[in-house]
Protein backbone atom coordinates (compact mmCIF):
# COMPACT_ATOMS: atom_id res chain seq x y z
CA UNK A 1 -2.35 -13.73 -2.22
CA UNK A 2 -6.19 -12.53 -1.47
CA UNK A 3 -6.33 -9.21 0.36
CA UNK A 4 -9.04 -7.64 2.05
CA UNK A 5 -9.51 -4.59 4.45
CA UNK A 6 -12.52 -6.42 5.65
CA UNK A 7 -11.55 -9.41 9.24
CA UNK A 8 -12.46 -12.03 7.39
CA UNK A 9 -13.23 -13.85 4.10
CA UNK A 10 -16.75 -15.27 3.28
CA UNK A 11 -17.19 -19.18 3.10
CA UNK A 12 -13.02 -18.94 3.65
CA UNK A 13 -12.28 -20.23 7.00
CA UNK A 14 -8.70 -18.90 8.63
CA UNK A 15 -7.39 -22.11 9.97
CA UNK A 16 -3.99 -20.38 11.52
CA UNK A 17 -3.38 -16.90 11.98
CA UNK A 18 0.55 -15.56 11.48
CA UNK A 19 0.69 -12.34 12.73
CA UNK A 20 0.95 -7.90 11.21
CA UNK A 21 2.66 -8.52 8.27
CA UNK A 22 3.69 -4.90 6.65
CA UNK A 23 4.65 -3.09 4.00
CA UNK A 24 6.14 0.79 3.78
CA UNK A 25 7.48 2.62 0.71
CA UNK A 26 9.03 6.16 0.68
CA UNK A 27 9.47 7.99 -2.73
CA UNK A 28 10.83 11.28 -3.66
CA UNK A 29 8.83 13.44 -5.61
CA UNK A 30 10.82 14.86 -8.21
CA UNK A 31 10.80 18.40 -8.06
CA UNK A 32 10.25 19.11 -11.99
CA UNK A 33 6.91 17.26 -11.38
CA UNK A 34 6.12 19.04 -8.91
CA UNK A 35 6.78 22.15 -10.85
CA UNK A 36 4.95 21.10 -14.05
CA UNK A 37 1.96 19.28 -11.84
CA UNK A 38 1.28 22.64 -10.29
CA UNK A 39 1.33 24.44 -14.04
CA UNK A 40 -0.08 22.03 -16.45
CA UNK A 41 -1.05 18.60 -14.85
CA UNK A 42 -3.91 19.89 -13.15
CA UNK A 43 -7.26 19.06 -14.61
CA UNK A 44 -10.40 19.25 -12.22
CA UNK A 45 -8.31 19.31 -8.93
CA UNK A 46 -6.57 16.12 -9.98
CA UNK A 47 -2.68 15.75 -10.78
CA UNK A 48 -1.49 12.39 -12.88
CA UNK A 49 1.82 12.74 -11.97
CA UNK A 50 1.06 12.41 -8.01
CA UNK A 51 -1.82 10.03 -8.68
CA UNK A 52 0.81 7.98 -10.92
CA UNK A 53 3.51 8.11 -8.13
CA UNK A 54 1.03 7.17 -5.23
CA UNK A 55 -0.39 3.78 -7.56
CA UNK A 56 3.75 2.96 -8.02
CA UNK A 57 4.14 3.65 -4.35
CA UNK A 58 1.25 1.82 -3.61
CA UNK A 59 1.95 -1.53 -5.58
CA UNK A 60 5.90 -1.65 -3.88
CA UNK A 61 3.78 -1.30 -0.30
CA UNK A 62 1.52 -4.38 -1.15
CA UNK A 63 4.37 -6.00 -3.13
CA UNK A 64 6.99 -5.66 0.25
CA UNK A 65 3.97 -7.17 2.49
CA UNK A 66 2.67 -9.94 0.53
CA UNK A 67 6.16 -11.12 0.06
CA UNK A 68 6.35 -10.98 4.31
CA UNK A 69 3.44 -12.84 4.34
CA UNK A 70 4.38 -15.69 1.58
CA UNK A 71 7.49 -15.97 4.14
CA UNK A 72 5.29 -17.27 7.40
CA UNK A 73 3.25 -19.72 5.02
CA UNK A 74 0.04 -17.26 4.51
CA UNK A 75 -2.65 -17.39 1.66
CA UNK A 76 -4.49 -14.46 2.14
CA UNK A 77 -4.16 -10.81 4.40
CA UNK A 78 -7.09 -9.98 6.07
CA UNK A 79 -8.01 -6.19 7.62
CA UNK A 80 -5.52 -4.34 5.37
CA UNK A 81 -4.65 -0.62 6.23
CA UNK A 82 -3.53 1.87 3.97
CA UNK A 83 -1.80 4.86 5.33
CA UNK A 84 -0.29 7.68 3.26
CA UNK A 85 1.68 10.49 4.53
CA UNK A 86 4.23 13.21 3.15
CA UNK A 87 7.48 12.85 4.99
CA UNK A 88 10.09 15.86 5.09
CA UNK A 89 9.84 19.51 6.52
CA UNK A 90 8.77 20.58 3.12
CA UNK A 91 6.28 17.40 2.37
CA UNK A 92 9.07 16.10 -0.59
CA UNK A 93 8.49 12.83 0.15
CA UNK A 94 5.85 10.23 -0.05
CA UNK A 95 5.18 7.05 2.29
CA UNK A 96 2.92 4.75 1.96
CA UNK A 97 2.67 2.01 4.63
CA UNK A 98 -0.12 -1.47 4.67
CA UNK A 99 -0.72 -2.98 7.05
CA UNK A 100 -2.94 -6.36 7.92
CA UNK A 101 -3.01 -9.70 9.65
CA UNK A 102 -1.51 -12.80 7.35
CA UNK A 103 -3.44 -15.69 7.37
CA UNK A 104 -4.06 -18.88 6.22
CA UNK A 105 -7.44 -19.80 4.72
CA UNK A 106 -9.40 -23.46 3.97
CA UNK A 107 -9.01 -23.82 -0.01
């Protein structure tokens, strides 16, 4: 499956276009990471243990959407959105959510 935030594909023709074909993921963080990201995980602003959980969160997003898109007969997805957002009073959950139009493209 190509992706691409961009409408359309260079010297790649779309021949049929299928629709918003998603994908949305929601993961807990675990509270003990969040403990030990706050005391020791820390290095120049940055935190591997969220950065970790947003690629895995990430990947299941695309994975959930390309598999949507495989479904109608699509090739590619064209103007892909990526959306992330805490979810929960206290922001203990993450979501990730793609979006884009499936397509098919000339080979």
């Amino acid at each position: 499956m190509i992706h691409t935030t961009t409408p359309a594909i260079e010297d790649k023709p779309i021949i049929q276009y299928y629709g918003v074909v998603t994908g949305e993921t929601i993961l807990g963080a675990n509270i003990f990471k969040d403990i030990f990201a706050g005391i020791r995980d820390i290095v120049g602003g940055r935190s591997a243990a969220y950065e970790q959980e947003l690629g895995k969160a990430r990947t299941i997003a695309f994975q959930e959407m390309d598999r949507e898109a495989e479904q109608l007969g699509a090739n590619a997805i064209v103007g892909i959105d990526i959306d992330y957002e805490t979810v929960g009073s206290k922001g203990g959950m993450l979501m990730v959510s793609v979006s884009g139009t499936a397509v098919l493209l000339r080979e």
